[in-house]
C-alpha atoms as a PDB file:
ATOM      1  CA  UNK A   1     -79.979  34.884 -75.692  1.00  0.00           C
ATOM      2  CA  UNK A   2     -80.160  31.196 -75.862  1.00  0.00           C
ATOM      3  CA  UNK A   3     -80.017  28.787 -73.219  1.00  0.00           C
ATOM      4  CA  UNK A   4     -78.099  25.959 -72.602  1.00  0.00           C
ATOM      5  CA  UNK A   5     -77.811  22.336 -69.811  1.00  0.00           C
ATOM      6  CA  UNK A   6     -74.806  21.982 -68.253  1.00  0.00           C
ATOM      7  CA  UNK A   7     -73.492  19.141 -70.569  1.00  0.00           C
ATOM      8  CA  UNK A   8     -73.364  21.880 -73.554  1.00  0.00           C
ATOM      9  CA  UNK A   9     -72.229  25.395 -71.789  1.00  0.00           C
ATOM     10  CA  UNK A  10     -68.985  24.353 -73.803  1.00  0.00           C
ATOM     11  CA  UNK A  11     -70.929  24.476 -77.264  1.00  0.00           C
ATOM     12  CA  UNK A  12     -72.906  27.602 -76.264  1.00  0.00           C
ATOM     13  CA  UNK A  13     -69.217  29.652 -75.446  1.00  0.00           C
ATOM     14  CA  UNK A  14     -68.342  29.135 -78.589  1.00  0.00           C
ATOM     15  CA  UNK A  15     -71.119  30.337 -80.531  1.00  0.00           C
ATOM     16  CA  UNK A  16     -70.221  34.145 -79.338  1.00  0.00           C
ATOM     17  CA  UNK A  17     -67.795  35.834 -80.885  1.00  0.00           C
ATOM     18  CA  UNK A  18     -65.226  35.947 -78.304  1.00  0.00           C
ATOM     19  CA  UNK A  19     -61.264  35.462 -78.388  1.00  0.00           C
ATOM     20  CA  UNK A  20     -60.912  34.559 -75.098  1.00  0.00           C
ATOM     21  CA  UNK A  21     -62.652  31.228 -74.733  1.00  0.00           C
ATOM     22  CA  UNK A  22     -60.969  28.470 -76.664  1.00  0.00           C
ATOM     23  CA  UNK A  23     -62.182  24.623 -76.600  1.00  0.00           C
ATOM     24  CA  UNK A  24     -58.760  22.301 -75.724  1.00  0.00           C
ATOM     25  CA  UNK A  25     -57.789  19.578 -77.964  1.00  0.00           C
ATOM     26  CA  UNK A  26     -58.865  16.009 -76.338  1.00  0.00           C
ATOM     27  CA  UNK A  27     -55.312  15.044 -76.087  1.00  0.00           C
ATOM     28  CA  UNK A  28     -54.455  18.417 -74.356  1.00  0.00           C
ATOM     29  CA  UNK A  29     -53.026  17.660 -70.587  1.00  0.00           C
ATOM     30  CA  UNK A  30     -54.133  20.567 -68.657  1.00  0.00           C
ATOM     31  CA  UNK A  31     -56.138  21.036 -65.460  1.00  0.00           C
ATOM     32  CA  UNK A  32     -58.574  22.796 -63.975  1.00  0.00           C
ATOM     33  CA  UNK A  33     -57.777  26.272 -62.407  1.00  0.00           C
ATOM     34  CA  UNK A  34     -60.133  25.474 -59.448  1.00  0.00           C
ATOM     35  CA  UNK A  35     -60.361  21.610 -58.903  1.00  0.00           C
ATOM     36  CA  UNK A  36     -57.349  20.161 -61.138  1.00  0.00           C
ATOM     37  CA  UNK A  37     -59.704  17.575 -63.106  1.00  0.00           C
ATOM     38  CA  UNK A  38     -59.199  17.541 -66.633  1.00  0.00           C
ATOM     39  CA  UNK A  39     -59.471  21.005 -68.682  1.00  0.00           C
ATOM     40  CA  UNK A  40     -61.374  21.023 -71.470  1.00  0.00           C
ATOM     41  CA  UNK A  41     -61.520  25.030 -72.242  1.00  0.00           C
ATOM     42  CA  UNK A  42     -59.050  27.758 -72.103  1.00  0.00           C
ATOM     43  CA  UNK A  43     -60.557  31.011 -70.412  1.00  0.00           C
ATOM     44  CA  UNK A  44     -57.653  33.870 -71.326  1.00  0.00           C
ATOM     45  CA  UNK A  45     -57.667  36.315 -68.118  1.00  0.00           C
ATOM     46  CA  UNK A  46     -55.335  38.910 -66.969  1.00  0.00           C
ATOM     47  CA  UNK A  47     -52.361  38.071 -65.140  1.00  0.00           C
ATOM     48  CA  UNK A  48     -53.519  39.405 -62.039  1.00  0.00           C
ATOM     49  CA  UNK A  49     -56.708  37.916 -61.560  1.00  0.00           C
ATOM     50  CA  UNK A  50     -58.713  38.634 -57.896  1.00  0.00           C
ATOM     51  CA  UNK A  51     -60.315  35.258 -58.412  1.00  0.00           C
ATOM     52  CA  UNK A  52     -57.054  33.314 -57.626  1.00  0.00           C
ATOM     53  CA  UNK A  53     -57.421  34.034 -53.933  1.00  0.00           C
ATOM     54  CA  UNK A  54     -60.985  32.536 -54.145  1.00  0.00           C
ATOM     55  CA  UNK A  55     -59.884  29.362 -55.959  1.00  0.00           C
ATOM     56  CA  UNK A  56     -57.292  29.131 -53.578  1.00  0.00           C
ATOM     57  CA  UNK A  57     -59.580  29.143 -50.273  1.00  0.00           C
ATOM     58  CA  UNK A  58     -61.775  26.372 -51.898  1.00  0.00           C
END
């Protein structure tokens, strides 16, 4: 386990082994699922997500 500040939860995703969490290029134009500021990571999820209603209602 290893433990991380807010500012580096980025660098501490990508240190497990996971396909689903990729960091964005800087020059990527994306937004955030939940508050449409700049993305900077890609979270793969299924296409039928039960979160969407929650991001929805914020």
């Amino acid at each position: 386990m290893i433990k991380v500040c807010s500012q580096h939860v980025t660098k501490g995703l990508n240190l497990f082994p996971v396909p689903h969490v990729k960091i964005l290029p800087s020059y990527a134009i994306q937004s955030c699922y939940f508050c449409e500021k700049k993305a900077s990571v890609k979270l793969y999820m299924p296409l039928e997500s039960p979160y969407k209603s929650k991001a929805a209602a914020m």
